[in-house]
N, C-alpha and C. Protein backbone atom coordinates (compact mmCIF):
# COMPACT_ATOMS: atom_id res chain seq x y z
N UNK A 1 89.52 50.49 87.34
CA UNK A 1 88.98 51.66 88.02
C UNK A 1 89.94 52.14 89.11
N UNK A 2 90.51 51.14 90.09
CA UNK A 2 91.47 51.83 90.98
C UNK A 2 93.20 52.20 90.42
N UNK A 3 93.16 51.79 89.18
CA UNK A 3 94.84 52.26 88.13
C UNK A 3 93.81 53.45 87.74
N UNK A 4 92.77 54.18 87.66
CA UNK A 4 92.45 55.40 87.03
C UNK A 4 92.18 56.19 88.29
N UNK A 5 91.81 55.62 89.61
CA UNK A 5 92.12 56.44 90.75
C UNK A 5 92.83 56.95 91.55
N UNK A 6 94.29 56.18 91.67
CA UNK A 6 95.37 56.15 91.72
C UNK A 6 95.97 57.17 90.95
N UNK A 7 95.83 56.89 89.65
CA UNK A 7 96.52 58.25 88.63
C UNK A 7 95.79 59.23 88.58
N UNK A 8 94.85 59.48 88.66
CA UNK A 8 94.09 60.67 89.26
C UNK A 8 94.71 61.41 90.69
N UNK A 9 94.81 60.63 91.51
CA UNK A 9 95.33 60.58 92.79
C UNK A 9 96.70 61.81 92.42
N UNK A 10 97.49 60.84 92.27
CA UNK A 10 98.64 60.95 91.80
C UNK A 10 98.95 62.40 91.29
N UNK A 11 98.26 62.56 90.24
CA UNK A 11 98.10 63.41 88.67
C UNK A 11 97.87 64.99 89.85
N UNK A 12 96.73 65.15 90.74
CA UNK A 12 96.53 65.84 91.36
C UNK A 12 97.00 66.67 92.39
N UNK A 13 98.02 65.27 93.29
CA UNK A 13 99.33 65.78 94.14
C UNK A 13 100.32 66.00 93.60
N UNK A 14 101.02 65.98 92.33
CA UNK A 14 101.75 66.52 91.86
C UNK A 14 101.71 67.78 91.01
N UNK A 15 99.88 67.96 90.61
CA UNK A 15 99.74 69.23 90.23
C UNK A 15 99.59 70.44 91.17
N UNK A 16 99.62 70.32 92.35
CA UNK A 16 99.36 71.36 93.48
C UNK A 16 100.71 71.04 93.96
N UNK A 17 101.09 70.38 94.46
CA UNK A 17 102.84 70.01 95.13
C UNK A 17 103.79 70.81 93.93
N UNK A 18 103.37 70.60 92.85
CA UNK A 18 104.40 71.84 91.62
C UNK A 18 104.05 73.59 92.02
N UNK A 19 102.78 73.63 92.29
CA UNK A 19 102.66 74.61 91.82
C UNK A 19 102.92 75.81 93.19
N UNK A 20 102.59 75.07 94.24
CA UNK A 20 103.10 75.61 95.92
C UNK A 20 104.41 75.81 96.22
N UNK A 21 105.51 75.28 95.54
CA UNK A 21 106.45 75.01 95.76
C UNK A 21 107.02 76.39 94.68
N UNK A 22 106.37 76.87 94.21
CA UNK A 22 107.23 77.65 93.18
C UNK A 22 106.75 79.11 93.08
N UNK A 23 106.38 79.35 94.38
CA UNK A 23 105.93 81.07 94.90
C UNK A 23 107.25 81.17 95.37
N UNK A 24 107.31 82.46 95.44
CA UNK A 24 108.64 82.89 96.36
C UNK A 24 108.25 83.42 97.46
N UNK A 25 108.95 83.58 98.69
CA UNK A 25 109.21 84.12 99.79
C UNK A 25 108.86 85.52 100.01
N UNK A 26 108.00 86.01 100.39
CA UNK A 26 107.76 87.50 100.14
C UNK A 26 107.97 87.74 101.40
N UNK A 27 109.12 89.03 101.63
CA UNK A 27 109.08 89.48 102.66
C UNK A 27 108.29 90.66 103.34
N UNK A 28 107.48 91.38 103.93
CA UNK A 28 106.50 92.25 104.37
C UNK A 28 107.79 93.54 104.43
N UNK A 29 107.48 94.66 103.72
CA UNK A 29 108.21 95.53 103.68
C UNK A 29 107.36 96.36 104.98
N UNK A 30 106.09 97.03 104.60
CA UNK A 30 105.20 97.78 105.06
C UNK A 30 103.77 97.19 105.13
N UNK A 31 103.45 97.81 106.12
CA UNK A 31 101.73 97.33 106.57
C UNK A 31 100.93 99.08 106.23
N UNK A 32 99.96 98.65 104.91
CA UNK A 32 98.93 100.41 104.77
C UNK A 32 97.83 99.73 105.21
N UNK A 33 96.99 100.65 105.78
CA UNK A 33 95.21 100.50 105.92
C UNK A 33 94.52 99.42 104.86
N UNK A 34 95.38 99.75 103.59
CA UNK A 34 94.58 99.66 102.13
C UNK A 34 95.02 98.18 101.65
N UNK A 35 96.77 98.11 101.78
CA UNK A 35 97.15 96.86 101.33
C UNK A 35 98.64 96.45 102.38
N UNK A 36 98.82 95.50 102.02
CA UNK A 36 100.22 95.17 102.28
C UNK A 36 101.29 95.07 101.42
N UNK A 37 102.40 95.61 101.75
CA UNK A 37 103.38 95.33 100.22
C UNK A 37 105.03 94.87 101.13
N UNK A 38 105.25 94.10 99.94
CA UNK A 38 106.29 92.80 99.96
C UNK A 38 107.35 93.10 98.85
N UNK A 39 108.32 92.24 99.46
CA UNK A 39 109.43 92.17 98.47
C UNK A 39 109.78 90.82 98.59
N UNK A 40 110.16 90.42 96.95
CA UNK A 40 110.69 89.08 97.22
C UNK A 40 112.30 88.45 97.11
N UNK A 41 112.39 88.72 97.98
CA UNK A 41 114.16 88.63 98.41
C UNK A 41 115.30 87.54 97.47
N UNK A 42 114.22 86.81 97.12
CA UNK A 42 115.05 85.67 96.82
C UNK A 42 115.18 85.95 94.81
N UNK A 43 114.69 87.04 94.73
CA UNK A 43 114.46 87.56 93.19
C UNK A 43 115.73 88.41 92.80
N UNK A 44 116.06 88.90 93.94
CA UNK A 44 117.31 89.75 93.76
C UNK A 44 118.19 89.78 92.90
N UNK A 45 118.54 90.32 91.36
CA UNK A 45 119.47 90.48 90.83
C UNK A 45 120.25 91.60 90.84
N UNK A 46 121.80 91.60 91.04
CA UNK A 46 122.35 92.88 91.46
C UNK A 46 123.62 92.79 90.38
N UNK A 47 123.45 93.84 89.77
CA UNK A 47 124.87 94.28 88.34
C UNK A 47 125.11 95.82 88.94
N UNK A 48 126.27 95.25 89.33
CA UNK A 48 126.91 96.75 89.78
C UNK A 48 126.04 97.50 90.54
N UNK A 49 125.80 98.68 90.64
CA UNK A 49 125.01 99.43 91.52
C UNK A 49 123.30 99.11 91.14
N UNK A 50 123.30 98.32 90.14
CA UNK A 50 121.93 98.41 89.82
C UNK A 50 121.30 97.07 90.51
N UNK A 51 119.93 97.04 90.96
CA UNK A 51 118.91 95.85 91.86
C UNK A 51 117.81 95.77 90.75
N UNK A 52 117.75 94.35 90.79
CA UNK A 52 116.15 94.37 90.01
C UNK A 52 115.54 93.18 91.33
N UNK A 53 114.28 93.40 91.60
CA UNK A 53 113.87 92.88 92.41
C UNK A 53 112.02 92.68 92.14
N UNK A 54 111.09 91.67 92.54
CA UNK A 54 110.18 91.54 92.50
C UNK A 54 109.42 92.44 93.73
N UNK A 55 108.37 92.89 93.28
CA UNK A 55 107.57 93.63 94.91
C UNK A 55 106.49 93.66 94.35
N UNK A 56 105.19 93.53 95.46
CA UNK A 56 104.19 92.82 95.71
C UNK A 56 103.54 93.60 96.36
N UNK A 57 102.14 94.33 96.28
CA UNK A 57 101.37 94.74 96.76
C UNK A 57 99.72 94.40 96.33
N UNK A 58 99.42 93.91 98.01
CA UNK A 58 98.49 92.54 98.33
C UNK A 58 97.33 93.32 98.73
N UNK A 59 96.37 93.96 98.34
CA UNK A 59 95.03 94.45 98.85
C UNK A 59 94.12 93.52 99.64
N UNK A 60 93.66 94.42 100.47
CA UNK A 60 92.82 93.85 101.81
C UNK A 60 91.56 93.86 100.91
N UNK A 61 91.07 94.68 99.89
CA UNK A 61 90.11 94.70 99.55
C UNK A 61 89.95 95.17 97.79
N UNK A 62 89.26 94.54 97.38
CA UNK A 62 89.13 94.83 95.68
C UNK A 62 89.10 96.11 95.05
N UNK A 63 90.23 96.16 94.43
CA UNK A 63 90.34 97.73 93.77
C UNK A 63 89.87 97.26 91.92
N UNK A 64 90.11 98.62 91.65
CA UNK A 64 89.38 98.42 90.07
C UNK A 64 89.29 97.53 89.35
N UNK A 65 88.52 96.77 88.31
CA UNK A 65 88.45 95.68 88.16
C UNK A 65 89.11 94.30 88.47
N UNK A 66 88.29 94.54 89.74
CA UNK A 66 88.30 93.33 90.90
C UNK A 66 89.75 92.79 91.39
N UNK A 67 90.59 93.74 90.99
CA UNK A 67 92.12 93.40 91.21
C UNK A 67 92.31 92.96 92.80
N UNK A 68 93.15 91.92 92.92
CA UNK A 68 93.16 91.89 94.43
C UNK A 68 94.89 92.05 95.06
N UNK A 69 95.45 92.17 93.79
CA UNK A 69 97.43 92.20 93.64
C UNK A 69 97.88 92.53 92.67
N UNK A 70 98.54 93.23 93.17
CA UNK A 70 99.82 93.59 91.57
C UNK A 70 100.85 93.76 91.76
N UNK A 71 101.58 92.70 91.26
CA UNK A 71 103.53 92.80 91.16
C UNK A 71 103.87 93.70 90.90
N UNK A 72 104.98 94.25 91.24
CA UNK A 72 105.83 95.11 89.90
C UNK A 72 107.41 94.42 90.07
N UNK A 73 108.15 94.76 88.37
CA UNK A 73 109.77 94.40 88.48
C UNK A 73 110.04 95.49 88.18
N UNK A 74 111.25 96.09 89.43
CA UNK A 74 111.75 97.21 89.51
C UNK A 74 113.02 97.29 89.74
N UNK A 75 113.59 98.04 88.64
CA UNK A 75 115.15 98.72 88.89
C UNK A 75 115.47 99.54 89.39
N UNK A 76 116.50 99.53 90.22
CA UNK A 76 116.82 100.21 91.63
C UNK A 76 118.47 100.44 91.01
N UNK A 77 118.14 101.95 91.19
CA UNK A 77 120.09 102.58 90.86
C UNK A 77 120.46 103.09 92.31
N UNK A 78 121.26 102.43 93.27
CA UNK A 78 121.91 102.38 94.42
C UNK A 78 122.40 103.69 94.80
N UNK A 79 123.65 103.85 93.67
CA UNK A 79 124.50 105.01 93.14
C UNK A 79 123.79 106.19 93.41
N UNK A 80 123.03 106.57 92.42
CA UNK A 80 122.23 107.99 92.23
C UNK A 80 120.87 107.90 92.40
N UNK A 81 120.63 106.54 93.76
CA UNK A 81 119.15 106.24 94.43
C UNK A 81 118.17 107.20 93.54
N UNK A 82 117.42 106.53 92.69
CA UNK A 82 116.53 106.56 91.82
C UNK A 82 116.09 104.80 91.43
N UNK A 83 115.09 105.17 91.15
CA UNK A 83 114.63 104.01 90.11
C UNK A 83 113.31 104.23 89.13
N UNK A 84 112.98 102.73 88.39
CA UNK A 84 112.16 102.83 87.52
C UNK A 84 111.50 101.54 87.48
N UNK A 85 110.18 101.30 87.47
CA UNK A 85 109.28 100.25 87.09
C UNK A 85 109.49 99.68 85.61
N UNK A 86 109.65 98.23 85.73
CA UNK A 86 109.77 97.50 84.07
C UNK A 86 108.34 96.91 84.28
N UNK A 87 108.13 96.47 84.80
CA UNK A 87 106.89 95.70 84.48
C UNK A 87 105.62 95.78 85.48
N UNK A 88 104.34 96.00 85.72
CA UNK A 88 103.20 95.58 86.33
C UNK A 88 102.08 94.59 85.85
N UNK A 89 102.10 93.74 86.87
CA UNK A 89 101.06 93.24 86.53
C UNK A 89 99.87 92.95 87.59
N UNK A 90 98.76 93.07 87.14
CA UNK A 90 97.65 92.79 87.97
C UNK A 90 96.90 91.25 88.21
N UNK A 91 96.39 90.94 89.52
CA UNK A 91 96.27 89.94 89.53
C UNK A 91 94.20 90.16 89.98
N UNK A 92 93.66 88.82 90.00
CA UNK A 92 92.32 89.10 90.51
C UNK A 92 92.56 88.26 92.10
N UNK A 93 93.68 87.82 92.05
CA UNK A 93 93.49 87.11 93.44
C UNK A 93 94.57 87.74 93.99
N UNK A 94 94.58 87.30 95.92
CA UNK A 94 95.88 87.39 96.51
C UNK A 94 97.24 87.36 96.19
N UNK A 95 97.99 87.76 96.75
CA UNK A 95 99.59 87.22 96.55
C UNK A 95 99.98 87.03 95.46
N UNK A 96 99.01 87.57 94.22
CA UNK A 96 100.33 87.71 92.89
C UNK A 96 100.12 86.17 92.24
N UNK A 97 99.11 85.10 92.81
CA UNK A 97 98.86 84.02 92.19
C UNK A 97 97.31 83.87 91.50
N UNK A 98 97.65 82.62 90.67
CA UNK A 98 96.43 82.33 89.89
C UNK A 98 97.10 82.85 88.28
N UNK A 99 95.97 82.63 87.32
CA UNK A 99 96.23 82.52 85.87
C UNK A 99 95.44 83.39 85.75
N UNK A 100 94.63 84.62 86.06
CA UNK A 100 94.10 85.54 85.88
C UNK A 100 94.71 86.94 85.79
N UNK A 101 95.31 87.47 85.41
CA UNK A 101 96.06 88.68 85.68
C UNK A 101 96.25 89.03 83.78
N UNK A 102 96.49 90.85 84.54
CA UNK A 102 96.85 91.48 83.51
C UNK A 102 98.04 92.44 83.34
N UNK A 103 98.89 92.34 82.01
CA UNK A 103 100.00 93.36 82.09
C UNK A 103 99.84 94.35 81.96
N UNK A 104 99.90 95.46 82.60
CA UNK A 104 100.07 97.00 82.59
C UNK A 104 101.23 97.34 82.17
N UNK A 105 102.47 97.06 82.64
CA UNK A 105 103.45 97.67 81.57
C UNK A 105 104.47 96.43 81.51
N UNK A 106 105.10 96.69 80.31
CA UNK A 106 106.02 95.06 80.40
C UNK A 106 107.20 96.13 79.22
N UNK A 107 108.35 96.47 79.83
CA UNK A 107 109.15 96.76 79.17
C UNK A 107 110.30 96.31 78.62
N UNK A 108 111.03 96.49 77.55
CA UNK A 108 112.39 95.71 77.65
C UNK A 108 113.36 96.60 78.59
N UNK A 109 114.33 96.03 79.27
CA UNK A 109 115.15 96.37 80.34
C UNK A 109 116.34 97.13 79.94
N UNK A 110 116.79 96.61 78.15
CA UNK A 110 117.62 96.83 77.75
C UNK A 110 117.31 98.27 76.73
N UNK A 111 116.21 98.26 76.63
CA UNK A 111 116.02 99.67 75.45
C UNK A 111 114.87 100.65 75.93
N UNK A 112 114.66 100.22 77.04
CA UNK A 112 113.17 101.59 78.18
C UNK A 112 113.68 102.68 77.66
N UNK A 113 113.07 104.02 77.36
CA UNK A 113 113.08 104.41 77.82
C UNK A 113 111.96 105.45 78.89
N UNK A 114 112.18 105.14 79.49
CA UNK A 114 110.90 105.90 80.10
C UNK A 114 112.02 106.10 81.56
N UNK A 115 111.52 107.31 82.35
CA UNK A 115 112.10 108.11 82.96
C UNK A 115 112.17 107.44 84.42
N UNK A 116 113.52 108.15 85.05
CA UNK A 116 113.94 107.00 86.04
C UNK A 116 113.05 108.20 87.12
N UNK A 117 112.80 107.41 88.21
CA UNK A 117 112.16 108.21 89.56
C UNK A 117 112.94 109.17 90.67
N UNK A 118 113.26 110.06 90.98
CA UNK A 118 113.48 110.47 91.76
C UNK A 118 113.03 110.98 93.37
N UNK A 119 113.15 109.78 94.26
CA UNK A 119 111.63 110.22 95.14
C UNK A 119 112.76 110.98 96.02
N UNK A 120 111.84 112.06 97.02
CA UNK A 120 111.86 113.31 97.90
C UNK A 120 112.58 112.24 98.88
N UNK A 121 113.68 112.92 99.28
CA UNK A 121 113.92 112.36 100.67
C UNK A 121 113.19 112.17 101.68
N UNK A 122 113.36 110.99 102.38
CA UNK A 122 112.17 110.71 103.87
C UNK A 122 110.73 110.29 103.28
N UNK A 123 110.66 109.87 101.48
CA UNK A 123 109.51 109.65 101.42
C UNK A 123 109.69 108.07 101.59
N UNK A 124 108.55 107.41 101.21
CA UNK A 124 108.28 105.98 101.08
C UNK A 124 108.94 105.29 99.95
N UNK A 125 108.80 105.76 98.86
CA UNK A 125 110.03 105.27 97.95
C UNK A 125 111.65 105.57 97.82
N UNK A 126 111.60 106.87 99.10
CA UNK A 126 113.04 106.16 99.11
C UNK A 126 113.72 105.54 100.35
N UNK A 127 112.30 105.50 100.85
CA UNK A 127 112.94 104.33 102.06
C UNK A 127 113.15 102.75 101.50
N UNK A 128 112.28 103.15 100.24
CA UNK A 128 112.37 101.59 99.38
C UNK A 128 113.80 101.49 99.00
N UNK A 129 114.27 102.28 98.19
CA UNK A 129 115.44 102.39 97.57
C UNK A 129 116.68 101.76 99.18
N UNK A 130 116.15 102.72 100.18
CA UNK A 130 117.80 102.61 101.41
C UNK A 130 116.78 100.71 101.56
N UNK A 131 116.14 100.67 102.01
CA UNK A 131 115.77 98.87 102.27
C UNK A 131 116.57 98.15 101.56
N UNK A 132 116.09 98.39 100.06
CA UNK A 132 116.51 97.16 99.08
C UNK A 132 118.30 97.15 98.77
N UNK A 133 119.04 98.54 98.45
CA UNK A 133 120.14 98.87 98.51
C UNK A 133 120.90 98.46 99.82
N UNK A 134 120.19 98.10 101.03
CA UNK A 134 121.16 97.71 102.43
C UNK A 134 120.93 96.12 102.46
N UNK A 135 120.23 95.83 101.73
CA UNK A 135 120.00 94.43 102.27
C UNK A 135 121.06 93.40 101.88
């Protein structure tokens, strides 16, 4: 009984000690009324002028089916500051964790096409673009 409590023991701190350890670092870009949204710095891939980066927006409160987060992976063109969303996904909990979530868009990176963004100067996405491009 105490070799099955022990490994229980055991079995348990290494299933939470794995799984804490393997969030990333989200940094707080902006604070809204509605949510908070993050970037995760340590996701950063950069090919030539182009960024792909993880970002995170964390609701204070439950939006449409009961969502409480949703990632997105986004490509960022430096050059001709534009970009485009590859992937969303929705979560039912905080911070983009848990085994509950759903994909909204999941593209290939290499054959999208779907149209790159052009945001208005002085807006919010392209203060995203000068953030992620200076960092």
């Amino acid at each position: 009984m105490q070799i099955f409590l022990k490994n229980k023991f055991i079995f348990l701190f290494l299933y939470f000690f794995s799984f804490s350890c393997c969030y990333g670092k989200w940094q707080v870009f902006r604070e809204h009324k509605t949510f908070t949204e993050y970037f995760e710095m340590e996701s950063i891939k950069k090919i030539d002028d182009i960024i792909y980066i993880w970002s995170l927006f964390d609701y204070k409160i439950a939006q449409k089916k009961e969502k409480l987060s949703t990632k997105f992976y986004t490509k960022y063109d430096c050059k001709n500051k534009r970009f485009k969303v590859i992937t969303i996904i929705d979560y039912k909990t905080n911070m983009g964790r848990g085994r509950t979530f759903e994909y909204k868009k999941n593209l290939n990176t290499e054959s999208d096409d779907s149209e790159w963004i052009h945001p208005k100067l002085m807006s919010e996405n392209f203060e995203k673009i000068k953030f992620i491009c200076n960092f």
